[in-house]
PDB file of N, CA and C in Angstrom:
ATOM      1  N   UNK A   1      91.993  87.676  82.886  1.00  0.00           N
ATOM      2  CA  UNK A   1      91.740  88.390  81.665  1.00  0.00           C
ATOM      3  C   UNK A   1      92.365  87.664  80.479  1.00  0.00           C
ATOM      4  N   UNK A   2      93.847  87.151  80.857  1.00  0.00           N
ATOM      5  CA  UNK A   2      94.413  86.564  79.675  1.00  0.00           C
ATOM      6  C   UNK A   2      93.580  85.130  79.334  1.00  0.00           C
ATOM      7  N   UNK A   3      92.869  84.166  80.331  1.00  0.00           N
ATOM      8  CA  UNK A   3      92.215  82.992  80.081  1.00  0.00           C
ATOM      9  C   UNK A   3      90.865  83.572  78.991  1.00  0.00           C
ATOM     10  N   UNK A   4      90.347  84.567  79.451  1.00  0.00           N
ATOM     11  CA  UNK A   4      89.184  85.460  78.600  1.00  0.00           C
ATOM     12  C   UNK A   4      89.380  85.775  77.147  1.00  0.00           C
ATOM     13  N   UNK A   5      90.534  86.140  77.224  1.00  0.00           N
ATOM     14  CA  UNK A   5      91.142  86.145  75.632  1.00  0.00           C
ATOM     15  C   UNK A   5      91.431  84.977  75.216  1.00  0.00           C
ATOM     16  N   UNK A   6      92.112  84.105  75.525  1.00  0.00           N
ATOM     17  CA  UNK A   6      92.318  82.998  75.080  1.00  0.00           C
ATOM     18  C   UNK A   6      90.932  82.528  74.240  1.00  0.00           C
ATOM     19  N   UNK A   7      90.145  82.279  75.291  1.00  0.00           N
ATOM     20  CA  UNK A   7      88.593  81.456  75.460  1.00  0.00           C
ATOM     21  C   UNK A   7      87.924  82.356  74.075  1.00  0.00           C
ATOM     22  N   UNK A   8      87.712  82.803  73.778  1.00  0.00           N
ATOM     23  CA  UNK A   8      87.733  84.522  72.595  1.00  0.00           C
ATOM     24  C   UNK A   8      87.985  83.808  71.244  1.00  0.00           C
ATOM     25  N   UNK A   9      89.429  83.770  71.530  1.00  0.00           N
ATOM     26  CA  UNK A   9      90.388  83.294  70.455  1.00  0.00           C
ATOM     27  C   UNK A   9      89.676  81.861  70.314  1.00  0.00           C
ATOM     28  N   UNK A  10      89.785  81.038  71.115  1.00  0.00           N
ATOM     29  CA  UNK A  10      89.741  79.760  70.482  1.00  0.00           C
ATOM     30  C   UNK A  10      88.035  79.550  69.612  1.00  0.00           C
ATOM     31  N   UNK A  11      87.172  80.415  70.077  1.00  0.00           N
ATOM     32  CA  UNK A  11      85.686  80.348  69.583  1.00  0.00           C
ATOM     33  C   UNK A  11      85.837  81.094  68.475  1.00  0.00           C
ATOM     34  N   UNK A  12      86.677  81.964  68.285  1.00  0.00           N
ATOM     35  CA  UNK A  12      86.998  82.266  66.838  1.00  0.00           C
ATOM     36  C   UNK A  12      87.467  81.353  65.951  1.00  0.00           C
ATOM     37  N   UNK A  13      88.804  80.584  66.582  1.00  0.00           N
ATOM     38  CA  UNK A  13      88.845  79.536  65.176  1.00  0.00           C
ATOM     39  C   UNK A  13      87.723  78.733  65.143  1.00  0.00           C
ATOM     40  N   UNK A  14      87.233  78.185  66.206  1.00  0.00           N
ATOM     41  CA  UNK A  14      86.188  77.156  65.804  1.00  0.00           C
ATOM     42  C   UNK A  14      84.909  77.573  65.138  1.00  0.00           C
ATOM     43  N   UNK A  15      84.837  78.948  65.601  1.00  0.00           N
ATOM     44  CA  UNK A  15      83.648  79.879  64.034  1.00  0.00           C
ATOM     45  C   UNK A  15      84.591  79.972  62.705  1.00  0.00           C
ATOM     46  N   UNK A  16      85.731  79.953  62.650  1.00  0.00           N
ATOM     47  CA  UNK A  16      86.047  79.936  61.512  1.00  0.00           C
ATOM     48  C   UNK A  16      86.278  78.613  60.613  1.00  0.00           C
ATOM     49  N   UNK A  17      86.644  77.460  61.471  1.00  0.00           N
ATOM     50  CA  UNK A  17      86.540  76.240  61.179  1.00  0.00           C
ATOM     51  C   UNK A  17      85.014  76.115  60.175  1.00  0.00           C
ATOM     52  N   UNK A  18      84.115  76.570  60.927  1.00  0.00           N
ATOM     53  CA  UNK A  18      82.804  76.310  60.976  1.00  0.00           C
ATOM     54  C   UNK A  18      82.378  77.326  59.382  1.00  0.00           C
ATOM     55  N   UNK A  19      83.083  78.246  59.074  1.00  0.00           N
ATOM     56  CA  UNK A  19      82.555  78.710  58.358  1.00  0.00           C
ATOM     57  C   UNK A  19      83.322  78.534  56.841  1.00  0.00           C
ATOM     58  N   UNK A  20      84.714  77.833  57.045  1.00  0.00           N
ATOM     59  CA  UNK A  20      85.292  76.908  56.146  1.00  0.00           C
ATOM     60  C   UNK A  20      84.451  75.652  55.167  1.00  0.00           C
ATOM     61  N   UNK A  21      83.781  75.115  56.707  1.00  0.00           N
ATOM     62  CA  UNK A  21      82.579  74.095  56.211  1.00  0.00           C
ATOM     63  C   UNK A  21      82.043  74.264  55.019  1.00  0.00           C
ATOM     64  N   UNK A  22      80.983  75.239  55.829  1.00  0.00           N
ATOM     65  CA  UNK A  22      79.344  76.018  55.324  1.00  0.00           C
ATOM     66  C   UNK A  22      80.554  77.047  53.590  1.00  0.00           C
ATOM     67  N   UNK A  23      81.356  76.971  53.679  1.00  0.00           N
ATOM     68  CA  UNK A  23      82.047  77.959  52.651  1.00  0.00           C
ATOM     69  C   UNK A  23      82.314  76.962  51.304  1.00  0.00           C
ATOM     70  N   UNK A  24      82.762  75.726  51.635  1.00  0.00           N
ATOM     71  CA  UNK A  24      82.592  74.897  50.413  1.00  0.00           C
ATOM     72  C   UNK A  24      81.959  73.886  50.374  1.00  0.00           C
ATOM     73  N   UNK A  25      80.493  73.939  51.309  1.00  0.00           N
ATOM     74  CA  UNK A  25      79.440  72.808  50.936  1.00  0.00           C
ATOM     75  C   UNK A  25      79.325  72.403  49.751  1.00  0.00           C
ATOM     76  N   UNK A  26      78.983  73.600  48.815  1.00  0.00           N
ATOM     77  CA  UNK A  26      78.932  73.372  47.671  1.00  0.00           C
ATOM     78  C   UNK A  26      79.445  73.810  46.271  1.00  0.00           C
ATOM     79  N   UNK A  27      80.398  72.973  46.273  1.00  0.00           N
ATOM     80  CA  UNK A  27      81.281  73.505  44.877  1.00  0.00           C
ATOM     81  C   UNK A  27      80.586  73.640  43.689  1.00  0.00           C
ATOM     82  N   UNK A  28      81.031  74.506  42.843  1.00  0.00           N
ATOM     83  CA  UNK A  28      80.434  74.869  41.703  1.00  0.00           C
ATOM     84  C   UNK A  28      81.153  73.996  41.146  1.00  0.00           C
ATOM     85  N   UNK A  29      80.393  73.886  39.634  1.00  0.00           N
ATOM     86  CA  UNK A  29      80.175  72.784  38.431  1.00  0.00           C
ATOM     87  C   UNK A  29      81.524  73.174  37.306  1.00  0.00           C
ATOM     88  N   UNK A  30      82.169  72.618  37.304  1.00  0.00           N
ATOM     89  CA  UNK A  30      83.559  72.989  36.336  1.00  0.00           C
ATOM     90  C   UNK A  30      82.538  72.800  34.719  1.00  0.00           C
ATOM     91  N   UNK A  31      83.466  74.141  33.934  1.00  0.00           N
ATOM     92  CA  UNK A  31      82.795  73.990  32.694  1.00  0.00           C
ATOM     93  C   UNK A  31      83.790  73.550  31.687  1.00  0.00           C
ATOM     94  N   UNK A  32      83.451  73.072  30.060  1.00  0.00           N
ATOM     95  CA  UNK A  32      84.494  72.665  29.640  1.00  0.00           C
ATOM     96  C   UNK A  32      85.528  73.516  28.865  1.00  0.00           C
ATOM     97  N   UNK A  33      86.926  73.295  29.457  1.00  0.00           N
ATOM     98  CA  UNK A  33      88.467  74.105  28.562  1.00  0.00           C
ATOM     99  C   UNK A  33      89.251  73.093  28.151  1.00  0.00           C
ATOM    100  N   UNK A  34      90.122  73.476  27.067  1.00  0.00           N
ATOM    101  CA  UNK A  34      91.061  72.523  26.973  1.00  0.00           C
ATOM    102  C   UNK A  34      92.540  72.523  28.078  1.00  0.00           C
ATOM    103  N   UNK A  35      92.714  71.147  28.420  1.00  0.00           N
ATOM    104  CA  UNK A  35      93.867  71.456  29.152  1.00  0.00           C
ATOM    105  C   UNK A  35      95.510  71.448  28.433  1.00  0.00           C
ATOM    106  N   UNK A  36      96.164  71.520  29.246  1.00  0.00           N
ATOM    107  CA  UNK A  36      97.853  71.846  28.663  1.00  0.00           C
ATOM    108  C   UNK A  36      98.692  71.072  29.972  1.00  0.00           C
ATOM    109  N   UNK A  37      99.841  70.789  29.491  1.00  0.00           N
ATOM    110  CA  UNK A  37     100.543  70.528  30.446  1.00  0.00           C
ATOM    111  C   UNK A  37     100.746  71.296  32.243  1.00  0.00           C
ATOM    112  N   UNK A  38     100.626  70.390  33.284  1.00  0.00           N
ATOM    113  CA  UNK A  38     100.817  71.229  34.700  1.00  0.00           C
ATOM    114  C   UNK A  38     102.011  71.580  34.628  1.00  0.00           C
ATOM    115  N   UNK A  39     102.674  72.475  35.607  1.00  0.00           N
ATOM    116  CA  UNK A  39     103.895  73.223  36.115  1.00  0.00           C
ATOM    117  C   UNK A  39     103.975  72.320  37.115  1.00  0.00           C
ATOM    118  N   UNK A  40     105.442  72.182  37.391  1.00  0.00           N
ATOM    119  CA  UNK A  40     106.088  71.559  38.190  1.00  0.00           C
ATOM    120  C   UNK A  40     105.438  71.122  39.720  1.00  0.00           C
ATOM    121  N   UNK A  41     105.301  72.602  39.994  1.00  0.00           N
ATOM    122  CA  UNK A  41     105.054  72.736  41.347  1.00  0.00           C
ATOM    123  C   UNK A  41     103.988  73.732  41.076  1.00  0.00           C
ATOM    124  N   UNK A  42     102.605  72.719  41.961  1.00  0.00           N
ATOM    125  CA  UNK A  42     101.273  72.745  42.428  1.00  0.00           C
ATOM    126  C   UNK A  42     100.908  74.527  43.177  1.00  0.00           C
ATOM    127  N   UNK A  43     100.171  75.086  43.335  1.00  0.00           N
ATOM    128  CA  UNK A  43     100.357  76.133  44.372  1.00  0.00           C
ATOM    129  C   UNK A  43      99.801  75.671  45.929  1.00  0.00           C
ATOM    130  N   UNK A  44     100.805  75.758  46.658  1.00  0.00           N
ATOM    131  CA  UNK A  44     100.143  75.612  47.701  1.00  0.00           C
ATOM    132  C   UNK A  44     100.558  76.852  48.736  1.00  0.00           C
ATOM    133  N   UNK A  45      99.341  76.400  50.264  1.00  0.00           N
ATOM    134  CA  UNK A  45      99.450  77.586  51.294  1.00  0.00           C
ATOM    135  C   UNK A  45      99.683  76.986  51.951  1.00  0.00           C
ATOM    136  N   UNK A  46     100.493  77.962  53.283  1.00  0.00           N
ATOM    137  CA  UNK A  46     100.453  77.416  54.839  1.00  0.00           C
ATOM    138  C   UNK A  46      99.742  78.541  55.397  1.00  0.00           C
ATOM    139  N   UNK A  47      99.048  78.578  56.213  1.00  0.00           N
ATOM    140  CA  UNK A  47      98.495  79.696  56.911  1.00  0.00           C
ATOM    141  C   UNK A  47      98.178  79.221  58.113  1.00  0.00           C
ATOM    142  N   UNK A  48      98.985  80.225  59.528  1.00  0.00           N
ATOM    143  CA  UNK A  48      98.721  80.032  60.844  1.00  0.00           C
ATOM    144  C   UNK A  48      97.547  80.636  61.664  1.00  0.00           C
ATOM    145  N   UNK A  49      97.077  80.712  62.352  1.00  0.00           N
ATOM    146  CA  UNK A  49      96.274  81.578  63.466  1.00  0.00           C
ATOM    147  C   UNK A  49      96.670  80.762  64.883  1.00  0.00           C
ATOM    148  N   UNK A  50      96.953  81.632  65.975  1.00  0.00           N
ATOM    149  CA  UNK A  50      96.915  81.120  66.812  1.00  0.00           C
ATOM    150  C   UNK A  50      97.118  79.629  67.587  1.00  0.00           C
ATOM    151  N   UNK A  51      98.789  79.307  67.093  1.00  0.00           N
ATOM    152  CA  UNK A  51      99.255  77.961  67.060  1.00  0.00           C
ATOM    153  C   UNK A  51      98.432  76.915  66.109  1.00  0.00           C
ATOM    154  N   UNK A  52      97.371  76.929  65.636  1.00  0.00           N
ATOM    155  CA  UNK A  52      96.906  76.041  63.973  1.00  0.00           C
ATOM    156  C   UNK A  52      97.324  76.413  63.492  1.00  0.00           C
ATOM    157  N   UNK A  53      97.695  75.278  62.272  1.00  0.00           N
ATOM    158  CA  UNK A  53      97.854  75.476  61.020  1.00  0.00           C
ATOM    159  C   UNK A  53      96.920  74.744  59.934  1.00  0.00           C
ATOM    160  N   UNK A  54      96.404  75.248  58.899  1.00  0.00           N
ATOM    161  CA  UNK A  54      96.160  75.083  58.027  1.00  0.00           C
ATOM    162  C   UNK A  54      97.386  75.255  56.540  1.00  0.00           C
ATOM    163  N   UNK A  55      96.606  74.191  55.822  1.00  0.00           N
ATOM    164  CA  UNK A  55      97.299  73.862  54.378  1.00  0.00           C
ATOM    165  C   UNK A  55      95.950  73.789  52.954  1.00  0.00           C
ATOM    166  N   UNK A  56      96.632  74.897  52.334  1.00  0.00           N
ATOM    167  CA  UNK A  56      95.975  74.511  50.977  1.00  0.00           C
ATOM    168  C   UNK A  56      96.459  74.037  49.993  1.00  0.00           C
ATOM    169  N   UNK A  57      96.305  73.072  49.286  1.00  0.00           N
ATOM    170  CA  UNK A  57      97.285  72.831  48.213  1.00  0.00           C
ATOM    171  C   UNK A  57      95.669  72.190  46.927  1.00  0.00           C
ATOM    172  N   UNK A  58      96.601  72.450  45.648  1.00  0.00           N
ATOM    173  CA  UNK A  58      95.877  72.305  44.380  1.00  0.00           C
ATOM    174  C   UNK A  58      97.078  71.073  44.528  1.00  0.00           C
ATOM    175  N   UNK A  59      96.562  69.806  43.842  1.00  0.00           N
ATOM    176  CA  UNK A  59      96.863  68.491  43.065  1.00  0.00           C
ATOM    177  C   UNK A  59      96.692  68.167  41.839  1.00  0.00           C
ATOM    178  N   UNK A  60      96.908  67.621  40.912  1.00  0.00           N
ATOM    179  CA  UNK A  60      96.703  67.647  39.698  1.00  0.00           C
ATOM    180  C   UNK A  60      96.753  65.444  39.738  1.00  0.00           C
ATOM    181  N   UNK A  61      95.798  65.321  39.129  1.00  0.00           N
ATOM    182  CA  UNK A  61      95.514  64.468  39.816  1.00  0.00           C
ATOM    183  C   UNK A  61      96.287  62.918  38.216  1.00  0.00           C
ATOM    184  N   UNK A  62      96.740  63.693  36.821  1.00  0.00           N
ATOM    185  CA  UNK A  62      97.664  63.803  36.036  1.00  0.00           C
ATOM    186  C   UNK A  62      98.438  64.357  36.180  1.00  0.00           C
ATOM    187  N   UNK A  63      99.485  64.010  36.582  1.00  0.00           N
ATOM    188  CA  UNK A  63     100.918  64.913  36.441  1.00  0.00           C
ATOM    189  C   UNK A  63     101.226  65.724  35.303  1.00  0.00           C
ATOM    190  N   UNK A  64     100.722  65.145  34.076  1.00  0.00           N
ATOM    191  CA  UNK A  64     101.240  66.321  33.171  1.00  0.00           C
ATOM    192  C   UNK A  64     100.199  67.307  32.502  1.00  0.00           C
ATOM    193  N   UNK A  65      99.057  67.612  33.345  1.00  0.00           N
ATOM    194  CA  UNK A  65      98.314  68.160  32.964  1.00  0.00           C
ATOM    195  C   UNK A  65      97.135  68.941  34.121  1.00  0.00           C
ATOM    196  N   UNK A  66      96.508  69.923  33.707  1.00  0.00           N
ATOM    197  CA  UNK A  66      96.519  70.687  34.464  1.00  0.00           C
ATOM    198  C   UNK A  66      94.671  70.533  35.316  1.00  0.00           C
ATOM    199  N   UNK A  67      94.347  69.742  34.295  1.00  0.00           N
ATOM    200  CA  UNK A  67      92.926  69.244  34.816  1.00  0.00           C
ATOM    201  C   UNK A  67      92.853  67.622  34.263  1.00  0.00           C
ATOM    202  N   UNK A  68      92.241  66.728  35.145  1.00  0.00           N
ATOM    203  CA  UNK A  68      91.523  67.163  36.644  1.00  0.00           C
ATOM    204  C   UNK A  68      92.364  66.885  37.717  1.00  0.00           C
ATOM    205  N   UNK A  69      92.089  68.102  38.506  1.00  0.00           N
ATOM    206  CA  UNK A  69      92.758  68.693  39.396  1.00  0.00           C
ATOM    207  C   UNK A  69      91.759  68.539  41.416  1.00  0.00           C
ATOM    208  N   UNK A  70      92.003  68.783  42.308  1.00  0.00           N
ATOM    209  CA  UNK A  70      91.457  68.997  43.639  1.00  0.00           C
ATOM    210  C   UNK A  70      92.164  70.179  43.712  1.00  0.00           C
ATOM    211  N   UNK A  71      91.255  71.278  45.025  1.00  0.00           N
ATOM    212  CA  UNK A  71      91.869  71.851  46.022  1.00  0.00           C
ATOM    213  C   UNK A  71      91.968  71.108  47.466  1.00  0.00           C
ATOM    214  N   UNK A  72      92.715  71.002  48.242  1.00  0.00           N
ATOM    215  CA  UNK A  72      92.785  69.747  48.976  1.00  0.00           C
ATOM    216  C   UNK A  72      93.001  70.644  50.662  1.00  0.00           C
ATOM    217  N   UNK A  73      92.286  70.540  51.705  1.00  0.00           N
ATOM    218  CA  UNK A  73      92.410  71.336  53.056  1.00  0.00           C
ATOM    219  C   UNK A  73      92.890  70.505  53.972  1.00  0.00           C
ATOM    220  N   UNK A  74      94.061  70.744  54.403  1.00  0.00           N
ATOM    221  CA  UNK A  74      94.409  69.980  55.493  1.00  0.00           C
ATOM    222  C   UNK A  74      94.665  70.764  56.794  1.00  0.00           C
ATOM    223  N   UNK A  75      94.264  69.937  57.818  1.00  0.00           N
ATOM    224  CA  UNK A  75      94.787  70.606  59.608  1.00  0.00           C
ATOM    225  C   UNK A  75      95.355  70.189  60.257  1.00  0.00           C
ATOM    226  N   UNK A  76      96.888  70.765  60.040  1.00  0.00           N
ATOM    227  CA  UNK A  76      97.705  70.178  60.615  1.00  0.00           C
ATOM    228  C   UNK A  76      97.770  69.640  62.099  1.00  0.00           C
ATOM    229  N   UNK A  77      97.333  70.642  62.683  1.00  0.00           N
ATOM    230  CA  UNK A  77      97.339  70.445  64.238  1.00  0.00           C
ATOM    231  C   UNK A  77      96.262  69.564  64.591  1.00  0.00           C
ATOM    232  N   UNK A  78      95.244  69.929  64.274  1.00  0.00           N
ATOM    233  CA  UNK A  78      93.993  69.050  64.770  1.00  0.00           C
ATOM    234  C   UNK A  78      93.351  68.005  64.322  1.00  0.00           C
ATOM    235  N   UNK A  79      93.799  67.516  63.065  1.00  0.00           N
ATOM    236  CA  UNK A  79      93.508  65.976  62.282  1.00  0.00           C
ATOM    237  C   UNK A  79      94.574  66.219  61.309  1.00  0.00           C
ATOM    238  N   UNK A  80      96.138  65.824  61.982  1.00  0.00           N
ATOM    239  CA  UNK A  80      96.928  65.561  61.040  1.00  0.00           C
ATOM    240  C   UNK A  80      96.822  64.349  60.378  1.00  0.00           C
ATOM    241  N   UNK A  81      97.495  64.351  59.246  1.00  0.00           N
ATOM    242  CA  UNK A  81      97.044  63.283  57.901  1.00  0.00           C
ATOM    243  C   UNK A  81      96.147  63.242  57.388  1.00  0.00           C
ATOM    244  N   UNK A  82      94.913  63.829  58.138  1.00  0.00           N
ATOM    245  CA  UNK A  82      93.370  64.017  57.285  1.00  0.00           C
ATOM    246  C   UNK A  82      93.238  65.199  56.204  1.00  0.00           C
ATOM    247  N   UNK A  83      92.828  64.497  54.813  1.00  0.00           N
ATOM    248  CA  UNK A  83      92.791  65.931  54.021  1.00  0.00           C
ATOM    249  C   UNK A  83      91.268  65.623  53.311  1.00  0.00           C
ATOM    250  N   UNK A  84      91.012  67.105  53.061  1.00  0.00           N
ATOM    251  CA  UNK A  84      89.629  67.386  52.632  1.00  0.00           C
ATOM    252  C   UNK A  84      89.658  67.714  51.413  1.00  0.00           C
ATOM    253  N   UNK A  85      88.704  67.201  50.478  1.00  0.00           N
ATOM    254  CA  UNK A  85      88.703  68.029  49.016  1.00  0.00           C
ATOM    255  C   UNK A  85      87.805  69.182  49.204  1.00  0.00           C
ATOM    256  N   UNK A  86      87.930  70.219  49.003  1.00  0.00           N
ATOM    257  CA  UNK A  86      86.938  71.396  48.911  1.00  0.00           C
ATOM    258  C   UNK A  86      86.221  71.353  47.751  1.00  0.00           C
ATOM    259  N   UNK A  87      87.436  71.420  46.348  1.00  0.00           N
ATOM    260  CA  UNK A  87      86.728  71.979  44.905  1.00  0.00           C
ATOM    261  C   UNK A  87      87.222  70.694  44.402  1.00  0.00           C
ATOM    262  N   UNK A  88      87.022  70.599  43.260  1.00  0.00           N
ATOM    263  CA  UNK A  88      87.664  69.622  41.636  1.00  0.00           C
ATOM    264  C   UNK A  88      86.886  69.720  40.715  1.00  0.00           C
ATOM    265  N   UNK A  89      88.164  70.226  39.697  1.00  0.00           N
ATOM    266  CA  UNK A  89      87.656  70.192  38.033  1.00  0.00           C
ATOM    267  C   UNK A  89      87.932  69.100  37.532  1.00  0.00           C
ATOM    268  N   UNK A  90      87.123  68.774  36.528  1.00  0.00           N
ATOM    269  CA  UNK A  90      87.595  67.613  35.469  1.00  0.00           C
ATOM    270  C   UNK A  90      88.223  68.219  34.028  1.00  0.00           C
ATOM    271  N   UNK A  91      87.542  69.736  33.900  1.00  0.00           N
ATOM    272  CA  UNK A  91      87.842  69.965  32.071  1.00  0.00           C
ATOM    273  C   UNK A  91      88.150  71.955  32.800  1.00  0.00           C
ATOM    274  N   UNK A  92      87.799  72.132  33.441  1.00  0.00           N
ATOM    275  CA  UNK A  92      88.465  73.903  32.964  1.00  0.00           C
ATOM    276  C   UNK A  92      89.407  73.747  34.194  1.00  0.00           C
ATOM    277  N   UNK A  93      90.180  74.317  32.956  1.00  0.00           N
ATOM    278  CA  UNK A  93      91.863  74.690  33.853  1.00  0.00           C
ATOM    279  C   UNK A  93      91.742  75.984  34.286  1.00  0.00           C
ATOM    280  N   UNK A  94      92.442  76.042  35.601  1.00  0.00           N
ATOM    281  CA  UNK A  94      92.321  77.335  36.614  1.00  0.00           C
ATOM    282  C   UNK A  94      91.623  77.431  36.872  1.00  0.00           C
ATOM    283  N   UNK A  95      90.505  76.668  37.327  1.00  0.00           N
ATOM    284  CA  UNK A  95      89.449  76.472  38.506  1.00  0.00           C
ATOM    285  C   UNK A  95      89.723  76.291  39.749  1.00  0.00           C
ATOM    286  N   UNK A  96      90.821  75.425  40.311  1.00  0.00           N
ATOM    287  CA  UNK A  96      91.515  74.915  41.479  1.00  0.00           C
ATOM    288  C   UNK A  96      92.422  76.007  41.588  1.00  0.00           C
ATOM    289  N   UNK A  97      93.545  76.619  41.077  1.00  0.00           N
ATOM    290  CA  UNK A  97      93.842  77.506  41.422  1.00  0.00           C
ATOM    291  C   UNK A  97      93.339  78.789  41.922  1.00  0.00           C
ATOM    292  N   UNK A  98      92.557  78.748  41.100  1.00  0.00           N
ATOM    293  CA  UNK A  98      91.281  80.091  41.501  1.00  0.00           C
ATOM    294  C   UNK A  98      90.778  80.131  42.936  1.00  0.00           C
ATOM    295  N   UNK A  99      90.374  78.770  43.211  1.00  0.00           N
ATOM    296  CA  UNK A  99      89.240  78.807  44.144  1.00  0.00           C
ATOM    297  C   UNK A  99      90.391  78.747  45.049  1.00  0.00           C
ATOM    298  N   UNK A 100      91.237  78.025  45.028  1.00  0.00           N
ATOM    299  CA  UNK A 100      92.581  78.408  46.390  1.00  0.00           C
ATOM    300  C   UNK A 100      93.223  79.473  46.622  1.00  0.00           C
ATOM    301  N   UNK A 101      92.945  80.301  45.884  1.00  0.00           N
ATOM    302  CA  UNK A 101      93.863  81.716  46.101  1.00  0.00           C
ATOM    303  C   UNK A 101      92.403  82.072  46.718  1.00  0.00           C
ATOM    304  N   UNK A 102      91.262  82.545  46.248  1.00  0.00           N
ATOM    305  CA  UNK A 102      90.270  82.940  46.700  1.00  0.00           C
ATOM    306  C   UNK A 102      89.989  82.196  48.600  1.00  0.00           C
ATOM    307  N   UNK A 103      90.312  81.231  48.519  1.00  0.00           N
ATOM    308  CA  UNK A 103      90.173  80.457  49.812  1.00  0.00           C
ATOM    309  C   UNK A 103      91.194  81.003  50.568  1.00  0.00           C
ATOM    310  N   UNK A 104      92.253  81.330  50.312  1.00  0.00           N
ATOM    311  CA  UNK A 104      93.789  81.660  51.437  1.00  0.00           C
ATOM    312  C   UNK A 104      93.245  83.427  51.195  1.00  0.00           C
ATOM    313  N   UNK A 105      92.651  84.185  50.386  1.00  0.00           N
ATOM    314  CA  UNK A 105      92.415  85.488  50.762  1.00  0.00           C
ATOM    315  C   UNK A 105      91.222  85.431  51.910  1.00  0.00           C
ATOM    316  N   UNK A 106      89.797  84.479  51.916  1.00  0.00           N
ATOM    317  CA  UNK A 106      89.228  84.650  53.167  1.00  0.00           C
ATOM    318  C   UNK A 106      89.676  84.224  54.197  1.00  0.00           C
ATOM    319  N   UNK A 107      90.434  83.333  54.252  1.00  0.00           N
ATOM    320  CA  UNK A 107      91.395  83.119  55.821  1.00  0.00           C
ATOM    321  C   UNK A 107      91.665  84.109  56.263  1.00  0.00           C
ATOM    322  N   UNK A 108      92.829  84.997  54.852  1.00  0.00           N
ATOM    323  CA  UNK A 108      93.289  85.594  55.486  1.00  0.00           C
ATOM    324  C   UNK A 108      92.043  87.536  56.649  1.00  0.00           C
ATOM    325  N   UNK A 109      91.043  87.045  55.686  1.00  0.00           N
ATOM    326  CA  UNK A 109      89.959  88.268  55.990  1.00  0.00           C
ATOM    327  C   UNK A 109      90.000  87.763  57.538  1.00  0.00           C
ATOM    328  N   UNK A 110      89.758  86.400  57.612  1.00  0.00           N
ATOM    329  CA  UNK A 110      89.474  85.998  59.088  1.00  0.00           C
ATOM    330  C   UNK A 110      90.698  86.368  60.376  1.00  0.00           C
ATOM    331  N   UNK A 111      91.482  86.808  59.565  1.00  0.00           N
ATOM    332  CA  UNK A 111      92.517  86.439  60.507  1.00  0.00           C
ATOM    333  C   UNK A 111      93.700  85.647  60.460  1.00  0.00           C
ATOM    334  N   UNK A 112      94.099  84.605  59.655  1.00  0.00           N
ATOM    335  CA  UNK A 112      95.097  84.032  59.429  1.00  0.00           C
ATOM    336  C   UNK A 112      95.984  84.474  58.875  1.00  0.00           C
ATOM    337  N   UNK A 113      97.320  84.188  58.969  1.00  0.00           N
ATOM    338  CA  UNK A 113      98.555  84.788  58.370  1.00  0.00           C
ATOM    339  C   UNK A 113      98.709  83.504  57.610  1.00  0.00           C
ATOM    340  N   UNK A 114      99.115  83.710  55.965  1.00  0.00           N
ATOM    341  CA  UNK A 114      98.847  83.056  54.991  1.00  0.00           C
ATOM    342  C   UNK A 114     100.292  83.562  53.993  1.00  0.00           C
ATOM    343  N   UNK A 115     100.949  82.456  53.657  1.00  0.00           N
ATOM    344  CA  UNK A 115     102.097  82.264  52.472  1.00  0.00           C
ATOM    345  C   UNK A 115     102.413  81.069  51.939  1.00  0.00           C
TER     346      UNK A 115
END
């Protein structure tokens, strides 16, 4: 019974993997804002499920400014060092933040424990 659950569990992350994909095929089109200086520190997530981990983090791809920016997905466990861009703005600020808080709330819908 416990191998049954397991087997359960693991086709869940890999539907959720899967729906991570299909979730930022296609990023929307940044529109134009003026930017301002970035804050120190970027926002980022860790969020577990079932021994994975996932990482979200916003980059600023100018240090002193807040666009242009990535949201950047990394997996720790299963292609560590590999990171993914999901989103990037060039001109509106709080686009990358946006879409990463929005991204660590559907994890967390899925199931992941997220901080």
């Amino acid at each position: 019974m416990a191998s049954r659950a397991q087997s359960e569990m693991s086709e869940a992350v890999a539907a959720n993997d899967e729906m991570v994909t299909e979730a930022v095929a296609e990023p929307e089109a940044a529109s134009v804002a003026p930017g301002m200086a970035a804050d120190s520190a970027a926002p980022s997530y860790r969020c577990e499920l079932h021994g994975k981990v996932r990482r979200i983090e916003v980059s600023y791809l100018n240090p002193s400014a807040l666009v242009p920016c990535e949201v950047n997905y990394l997996k720790e466990v299963e292609a560590p060092g590999q990171t993914q861009a999901l989103w990037s703005a060039e001109q509106e600020v709080g686009y990358c933040e946006q879409k990463a808080s929005d991204f660590v709330a559907k994890l967390k819908e899925w199931g992941w424990q997220c901080q």
